[in-house]
Protein backbone atom coordinates (compact mmCIF):
# COMPACT_ATOMS: atom_id res chain seq x y z
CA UNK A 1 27.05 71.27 -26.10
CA UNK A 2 26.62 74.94 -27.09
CA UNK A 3 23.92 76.39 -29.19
CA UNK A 4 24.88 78.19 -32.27
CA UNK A 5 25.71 81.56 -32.16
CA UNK A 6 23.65 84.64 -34.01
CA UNK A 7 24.47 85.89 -37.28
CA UNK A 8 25.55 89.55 -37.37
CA UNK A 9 22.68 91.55 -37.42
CA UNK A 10 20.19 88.63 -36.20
CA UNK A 11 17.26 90.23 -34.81
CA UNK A 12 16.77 89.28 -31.36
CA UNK A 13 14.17 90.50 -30.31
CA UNK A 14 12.11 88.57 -33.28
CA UNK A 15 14.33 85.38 -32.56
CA UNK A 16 13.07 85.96 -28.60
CA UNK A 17 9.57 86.52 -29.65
CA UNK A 18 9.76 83.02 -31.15
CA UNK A 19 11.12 81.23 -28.96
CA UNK A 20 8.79 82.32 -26.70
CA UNK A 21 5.83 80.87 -28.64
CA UNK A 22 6.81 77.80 -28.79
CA UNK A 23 7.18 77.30 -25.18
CA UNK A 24 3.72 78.74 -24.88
CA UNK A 25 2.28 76.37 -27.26
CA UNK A 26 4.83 73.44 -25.74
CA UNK A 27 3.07 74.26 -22.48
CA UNK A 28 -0.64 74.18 -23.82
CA UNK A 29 -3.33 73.11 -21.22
CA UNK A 30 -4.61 70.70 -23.82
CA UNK A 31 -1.70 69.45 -24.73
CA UNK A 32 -1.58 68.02 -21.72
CA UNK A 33 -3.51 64.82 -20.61
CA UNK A 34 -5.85 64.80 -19.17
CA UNK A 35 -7.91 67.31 -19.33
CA UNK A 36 -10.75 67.44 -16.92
CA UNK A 37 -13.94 68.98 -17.09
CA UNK A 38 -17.74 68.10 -15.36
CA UNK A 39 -20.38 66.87 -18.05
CA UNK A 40 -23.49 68.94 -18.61
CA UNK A 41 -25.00 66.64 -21.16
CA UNK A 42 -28.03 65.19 -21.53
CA UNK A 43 -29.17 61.71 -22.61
CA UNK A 44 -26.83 60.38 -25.12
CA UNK A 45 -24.85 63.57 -25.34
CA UNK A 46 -22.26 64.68 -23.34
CA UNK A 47 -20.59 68.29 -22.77
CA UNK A 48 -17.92 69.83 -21.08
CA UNK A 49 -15.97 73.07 -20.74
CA UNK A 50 -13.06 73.24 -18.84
CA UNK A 51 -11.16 75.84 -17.99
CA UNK A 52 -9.00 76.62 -19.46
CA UNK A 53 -10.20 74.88 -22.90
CA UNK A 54 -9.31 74.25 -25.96
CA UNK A 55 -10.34 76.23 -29.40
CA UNK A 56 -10.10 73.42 -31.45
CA UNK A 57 -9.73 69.58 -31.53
CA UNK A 58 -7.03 67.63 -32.32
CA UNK A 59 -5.72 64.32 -32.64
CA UNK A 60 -4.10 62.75 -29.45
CA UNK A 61 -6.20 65.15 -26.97
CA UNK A 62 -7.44 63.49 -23.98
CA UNK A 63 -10.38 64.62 -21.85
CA UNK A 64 -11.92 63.06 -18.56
CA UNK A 65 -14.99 63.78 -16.80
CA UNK A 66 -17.65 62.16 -14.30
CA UNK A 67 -20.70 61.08 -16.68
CA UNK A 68 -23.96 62.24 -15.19
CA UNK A 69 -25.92 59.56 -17.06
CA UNK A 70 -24.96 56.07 -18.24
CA UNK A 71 -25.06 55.61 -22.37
CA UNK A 72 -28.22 54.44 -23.97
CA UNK A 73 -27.18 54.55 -26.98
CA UNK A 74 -24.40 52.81 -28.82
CA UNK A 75 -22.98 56.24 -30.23
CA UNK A 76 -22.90 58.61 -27.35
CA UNK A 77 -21.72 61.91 -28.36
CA UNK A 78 -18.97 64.35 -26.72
CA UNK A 79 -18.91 67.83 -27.34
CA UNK A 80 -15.81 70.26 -25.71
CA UNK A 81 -15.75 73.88 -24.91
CA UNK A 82 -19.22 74.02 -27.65
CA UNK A 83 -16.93 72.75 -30.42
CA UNK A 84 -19.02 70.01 -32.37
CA UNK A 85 -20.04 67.39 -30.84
CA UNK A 86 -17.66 63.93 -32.17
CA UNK A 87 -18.69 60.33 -31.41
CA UNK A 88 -17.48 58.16 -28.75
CA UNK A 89 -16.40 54.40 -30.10
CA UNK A 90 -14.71 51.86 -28.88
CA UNK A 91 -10.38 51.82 -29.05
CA UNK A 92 -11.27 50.08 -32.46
CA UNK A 93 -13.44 52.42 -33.36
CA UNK A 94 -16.58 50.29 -33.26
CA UNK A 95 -19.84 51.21 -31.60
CA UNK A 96 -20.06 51.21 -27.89
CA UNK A 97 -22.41 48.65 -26.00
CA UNK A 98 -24.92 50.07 -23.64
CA UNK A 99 -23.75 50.52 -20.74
CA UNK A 100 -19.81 50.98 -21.53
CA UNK A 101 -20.26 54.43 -20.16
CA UNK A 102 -22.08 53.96 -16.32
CA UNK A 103 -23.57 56.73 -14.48
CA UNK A 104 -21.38 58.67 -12.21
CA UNK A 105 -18.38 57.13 -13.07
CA UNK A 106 -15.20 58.84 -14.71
CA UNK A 107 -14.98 58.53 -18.39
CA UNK A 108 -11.38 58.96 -20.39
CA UNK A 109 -11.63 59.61 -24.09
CA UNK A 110 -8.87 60.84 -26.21
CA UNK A 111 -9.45 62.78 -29.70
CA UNK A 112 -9.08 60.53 -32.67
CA UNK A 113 -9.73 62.68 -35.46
CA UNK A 114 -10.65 66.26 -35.95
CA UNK A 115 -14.04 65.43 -36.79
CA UNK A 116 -14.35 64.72 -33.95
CA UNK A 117 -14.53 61.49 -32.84
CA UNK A 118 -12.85 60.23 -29.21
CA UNK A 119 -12.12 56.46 -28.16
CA UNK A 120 -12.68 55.74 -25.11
CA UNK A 121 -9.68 54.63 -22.79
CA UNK A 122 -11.52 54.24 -19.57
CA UNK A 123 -12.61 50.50 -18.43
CA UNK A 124 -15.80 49.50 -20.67
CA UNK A 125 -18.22 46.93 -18.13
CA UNK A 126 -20.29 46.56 -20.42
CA UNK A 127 -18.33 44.82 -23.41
CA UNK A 128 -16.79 42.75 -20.62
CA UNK A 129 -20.28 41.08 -20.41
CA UNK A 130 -20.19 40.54 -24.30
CA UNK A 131 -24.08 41.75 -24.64
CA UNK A 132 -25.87 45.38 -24.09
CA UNK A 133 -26.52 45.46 -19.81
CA UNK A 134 -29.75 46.59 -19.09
CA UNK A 135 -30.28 49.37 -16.69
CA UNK A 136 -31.93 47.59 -13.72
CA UNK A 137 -34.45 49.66 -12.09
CA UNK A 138 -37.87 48.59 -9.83
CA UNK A 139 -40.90 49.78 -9.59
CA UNK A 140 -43.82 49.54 -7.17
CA UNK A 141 -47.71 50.99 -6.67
CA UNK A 142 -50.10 50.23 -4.32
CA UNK A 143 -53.86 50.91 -4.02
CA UNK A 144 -54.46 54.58 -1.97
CA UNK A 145 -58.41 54.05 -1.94
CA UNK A 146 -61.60 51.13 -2.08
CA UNK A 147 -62.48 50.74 -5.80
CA UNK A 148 -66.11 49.80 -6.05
CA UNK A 149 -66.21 47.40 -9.22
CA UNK A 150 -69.48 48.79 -10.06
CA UNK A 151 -69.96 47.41 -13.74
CA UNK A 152 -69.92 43.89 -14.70
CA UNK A 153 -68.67 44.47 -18.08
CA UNK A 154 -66.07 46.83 -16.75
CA UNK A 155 -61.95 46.15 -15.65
CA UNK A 156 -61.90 48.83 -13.04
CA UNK A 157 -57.88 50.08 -12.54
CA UNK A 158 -55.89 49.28 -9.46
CA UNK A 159 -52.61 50.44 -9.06
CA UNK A 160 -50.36 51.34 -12.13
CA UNK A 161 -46.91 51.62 -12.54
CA UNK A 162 -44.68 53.50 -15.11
CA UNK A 163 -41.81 51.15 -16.28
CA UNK A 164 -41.59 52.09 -19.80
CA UNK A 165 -42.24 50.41 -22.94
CA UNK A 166 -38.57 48.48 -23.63
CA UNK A 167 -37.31 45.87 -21.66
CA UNK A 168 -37.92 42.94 -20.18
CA UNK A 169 -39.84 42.91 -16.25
CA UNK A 170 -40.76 39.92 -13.54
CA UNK A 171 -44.35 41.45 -12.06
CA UNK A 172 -46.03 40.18 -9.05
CA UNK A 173 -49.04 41.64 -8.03
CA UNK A 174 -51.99 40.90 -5.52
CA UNK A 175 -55.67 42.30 -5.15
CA UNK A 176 -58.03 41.76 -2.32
CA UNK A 177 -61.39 42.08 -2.95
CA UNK A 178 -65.04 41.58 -0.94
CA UNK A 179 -68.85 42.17 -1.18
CA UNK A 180 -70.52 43.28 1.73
CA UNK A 181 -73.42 41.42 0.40
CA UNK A 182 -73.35 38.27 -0.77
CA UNK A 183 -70.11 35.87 -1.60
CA UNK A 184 -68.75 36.42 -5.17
CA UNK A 185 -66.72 35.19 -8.06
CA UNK A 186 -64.19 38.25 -8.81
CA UNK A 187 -61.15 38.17 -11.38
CA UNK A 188 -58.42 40.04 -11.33
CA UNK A 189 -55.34 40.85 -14.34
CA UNK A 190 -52.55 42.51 -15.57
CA UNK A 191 -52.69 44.70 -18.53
CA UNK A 192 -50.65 47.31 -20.41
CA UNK A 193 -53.61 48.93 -22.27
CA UNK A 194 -53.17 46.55 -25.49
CA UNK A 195 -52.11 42.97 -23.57
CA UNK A 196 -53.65 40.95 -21.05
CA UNK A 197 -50.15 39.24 -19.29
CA UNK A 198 -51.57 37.13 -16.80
CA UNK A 199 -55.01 36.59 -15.25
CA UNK A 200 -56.56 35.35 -11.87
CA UNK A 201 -60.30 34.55 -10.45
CA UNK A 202 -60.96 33.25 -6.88
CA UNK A 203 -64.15 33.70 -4.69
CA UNK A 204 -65.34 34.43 -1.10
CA UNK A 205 -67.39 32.09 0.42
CA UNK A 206 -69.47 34.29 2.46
CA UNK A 207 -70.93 38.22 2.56
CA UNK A 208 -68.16 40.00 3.73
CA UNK A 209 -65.63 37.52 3.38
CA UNK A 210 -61.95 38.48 1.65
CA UNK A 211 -60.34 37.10 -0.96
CA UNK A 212 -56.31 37.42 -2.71
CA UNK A 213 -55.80 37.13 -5.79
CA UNK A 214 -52.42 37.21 -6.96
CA UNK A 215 -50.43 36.82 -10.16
CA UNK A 216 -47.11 36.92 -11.45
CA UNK A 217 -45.94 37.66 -15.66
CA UNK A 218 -42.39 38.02 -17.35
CA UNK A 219 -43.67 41.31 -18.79
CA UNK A 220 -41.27 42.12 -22.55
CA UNK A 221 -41.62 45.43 -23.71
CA UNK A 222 -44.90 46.53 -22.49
CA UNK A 223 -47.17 48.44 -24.69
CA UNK A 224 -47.88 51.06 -21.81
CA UNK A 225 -48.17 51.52 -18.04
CA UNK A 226 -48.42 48.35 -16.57
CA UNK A 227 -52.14 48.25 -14.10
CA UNK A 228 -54.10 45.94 -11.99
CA UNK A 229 -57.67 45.29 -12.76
CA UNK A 230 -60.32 44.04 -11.12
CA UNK A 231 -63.73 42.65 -12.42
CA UNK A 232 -66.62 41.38 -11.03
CA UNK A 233 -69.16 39.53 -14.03
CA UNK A 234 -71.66 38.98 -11.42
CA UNK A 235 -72.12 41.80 -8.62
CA UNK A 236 -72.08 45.74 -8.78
CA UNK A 237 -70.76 46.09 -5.32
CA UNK A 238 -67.48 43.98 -4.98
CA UNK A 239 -64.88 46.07 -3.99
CA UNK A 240 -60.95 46.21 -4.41
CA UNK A 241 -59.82 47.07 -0.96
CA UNK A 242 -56.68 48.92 -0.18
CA UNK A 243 -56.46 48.69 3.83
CA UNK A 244 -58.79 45.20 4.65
CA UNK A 245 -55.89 44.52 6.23
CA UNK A 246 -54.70 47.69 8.08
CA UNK A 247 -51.57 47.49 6.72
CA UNK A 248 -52.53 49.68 3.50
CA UNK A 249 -50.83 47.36 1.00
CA UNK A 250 -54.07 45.13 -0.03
CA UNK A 251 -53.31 45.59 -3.72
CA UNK A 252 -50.05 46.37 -5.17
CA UNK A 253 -47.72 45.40 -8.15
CA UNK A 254 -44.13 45.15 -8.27
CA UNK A 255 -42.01 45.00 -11.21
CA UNK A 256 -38.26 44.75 -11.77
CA UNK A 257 -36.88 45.21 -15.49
CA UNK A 258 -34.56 42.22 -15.90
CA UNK A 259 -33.41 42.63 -19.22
């Protein structure tokens, strides 16, 4: 097969100029796929530039990068080379499900409209599991001093622990407390600054004797930083001991979001 040949007085150099064009803009970086750049985002919104990049969107691109955070949200957002940032849906075009997008792992999206919005192509854990997946985390706190419990109308704090206000959490917790004194009748809780989610009293049978109390709540979204408290109605010289034990641990919480 040949190609056609020029018309007399064709000009060439125009024809060449062409031709040339199009190969450049056949051979586009981002018409290729895919292309990759590392995410600079932040919470629900991601960012890349790669190199080279693109000037604007359009339909059929496809971009991968490492996400630096899982989503949150249900409409993440992706924004290229400071272009506007487009949603990220499902293939269908629905919402995401928390979680679709983990932390540190490689996401694939490709552009669906000029908008923008992308669909994501890479796998999505999350929808497998038919339900949001909660971000499993723990946290723990124990007691770095004695706490003299030195009003009797008073909930003196123990260790606290930041977990956040959504979710659900299993807490366990202990306190050990004595008077020097005389035996005594001490109680011991866990509140969020607006809830009281589980409650304990024991006693020591002698002046200087130790007591444990421990207690255990299925914590759902907490109004604030989850403490131990200790009270004694009777005495003000009970104390919440951090090291009765020499082991330093005396009174801690624990508390791992499970939902």
């Amino acid at each position: 097969m040949s190609l056609p040949a020029l018309s007399k007085g064709a000009d060439t150099v125009a024809i060449a100029a062409t031709v040339n064009r199009l190969v450049r803009d056949f051979n586009r970086e981002d018409r290729k796929a895919p292309i990759i750049g590392t995410d600079t985002g932040t919470a629900a919104a991601y960012a890349i530039a790669p190199v080279p990049g693109i000037v604007v969107y359009e339909v059929g691109q496809e971009f991968e990068f490492q996400a630096t955070h899982a989503n949150t949200t249900t409409a993440p957002t992706l924004a290229v080379n400071g272009l506007a940032a487009g949603t990220i849906t499902d293939l269908a075009g629905s919402p995401l499900v928390v979680g679709d997008i983990g932390a540190n792992s490689w996401v694939r999206v490709v552009c669906a409209s000029t908008t923008p919005t992308f669909a994501l192509l890479s796998i999505q854990p999350a929808s497998f599991l038919r339900g949001p997946r909660p971000v499993l985390s723990s946290f723990s706190a124990t007691l770095g001093a004695n706490v003299t419990l030195n009003n009797t109308a008073a909930w003196f704090d123990g260790p606290s622990i930041a977990q956040g206000t959504t979710g659900v959490f299993l807490v366990v917790a202990h306190m050990t407390l004595t008077n020097p004194s005389t035996n005594c009748n001490p109680s011991a809780r866990l509140y969020d600054g607006t809830t009281v989610w589980a409650s304990g009293r024991s006693s020591t049978w002698v002046a200087g004797g130790l007591t444990c109390i421990s207690i255990s709540a299925l914590v759902t979204n907490p109004a604030g930083n989850l403490r131990l408290q200790g009270n004694d109605p009777q005495f003000t010289n009970t104390i919440m001991s951090f090291n009765a034990s020499g082991q330093s641990k005396d009174a801690m919480i624990n508390a791992v979001r499970i939902g």
